[in-house]
Protein backbone atom coordinates (compact mmCIF):
# COMPACT_ATOMS: atom_id res chain seq x y z
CA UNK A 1 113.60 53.60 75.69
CA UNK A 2 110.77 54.48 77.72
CA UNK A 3 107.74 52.24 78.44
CA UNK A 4 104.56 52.86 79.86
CA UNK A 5 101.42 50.96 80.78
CA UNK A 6 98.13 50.95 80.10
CA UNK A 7 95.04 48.77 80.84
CA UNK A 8 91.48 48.02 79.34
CA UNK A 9 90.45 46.29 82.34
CA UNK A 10 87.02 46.86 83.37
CA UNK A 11 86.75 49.53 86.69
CA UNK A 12 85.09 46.50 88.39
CA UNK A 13 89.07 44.63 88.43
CA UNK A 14 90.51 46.13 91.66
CA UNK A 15 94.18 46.15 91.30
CA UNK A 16 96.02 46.53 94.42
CA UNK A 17 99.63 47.27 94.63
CA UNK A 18 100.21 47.40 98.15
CA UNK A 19 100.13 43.30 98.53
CA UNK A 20 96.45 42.15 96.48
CA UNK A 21 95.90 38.67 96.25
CA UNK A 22 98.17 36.38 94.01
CA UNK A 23 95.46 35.78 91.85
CA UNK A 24 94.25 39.53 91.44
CA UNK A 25 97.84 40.52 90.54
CA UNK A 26 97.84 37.92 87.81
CA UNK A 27 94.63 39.31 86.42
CA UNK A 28 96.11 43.09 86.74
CA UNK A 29 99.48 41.98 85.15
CA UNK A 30 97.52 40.26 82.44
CA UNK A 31 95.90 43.12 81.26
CA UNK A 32 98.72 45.74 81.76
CA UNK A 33 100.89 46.10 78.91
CA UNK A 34 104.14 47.98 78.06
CA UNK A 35 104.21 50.92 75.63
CA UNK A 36 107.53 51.48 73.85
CA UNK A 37 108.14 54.76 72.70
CA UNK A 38 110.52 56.35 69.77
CA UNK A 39 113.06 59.40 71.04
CA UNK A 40 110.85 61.83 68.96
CA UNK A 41 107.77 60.97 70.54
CA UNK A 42 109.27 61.53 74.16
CA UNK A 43 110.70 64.75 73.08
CA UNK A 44 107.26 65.10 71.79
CA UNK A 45 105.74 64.68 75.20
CA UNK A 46 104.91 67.10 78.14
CA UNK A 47 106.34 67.15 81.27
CA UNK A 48 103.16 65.97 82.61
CA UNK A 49 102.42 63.26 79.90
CA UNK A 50 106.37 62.01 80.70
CA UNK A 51 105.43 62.32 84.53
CA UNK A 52 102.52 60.24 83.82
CA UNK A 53 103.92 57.38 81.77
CA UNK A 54 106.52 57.28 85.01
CA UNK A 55 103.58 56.82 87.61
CA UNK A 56 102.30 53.88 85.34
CA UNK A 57 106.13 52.62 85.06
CA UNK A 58 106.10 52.63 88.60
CA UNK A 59 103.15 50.66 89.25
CA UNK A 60 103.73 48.14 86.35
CA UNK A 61 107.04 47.15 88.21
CA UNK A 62 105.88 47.15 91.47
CA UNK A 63 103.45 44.86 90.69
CA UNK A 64 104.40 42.75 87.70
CA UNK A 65 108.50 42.74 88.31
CA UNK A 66 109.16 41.79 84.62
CA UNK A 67 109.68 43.45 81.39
């Protein structure tokens, strides 16, 4: 299973991952949440939609540590 992130946060929330503020990365992890995705609809992907979802993988982890 593959999950990705997204985020309706306003441009105004600065989210940092390289060590923001306790209280900013509660706001960021807040508004991040996990996309679950069938097989089919990865096979569906492209590479760069896949590479993507990874990047946002990546930054959910660093920053939130949870599933």
């Amino acid at each position: 299973m593959l999950i990705s992130t997204t985020s309706c946060a306003p441009r105004e929330i600065a989210i940092k991952l390289d060590g923001g503020s306790s209280a900013a990365n509660a706001v960021a992890c807040a508004v991040f949440d996990p996309i679950y995705l069938e097989d089919q609809e990865i096979m569906d992907l492209t590479r760069k939609s896949k590479e993507k979802i990874a990047g946002h993988n990546a930054a959910w982890e660093k920053l939130c540590g949870k599933e």
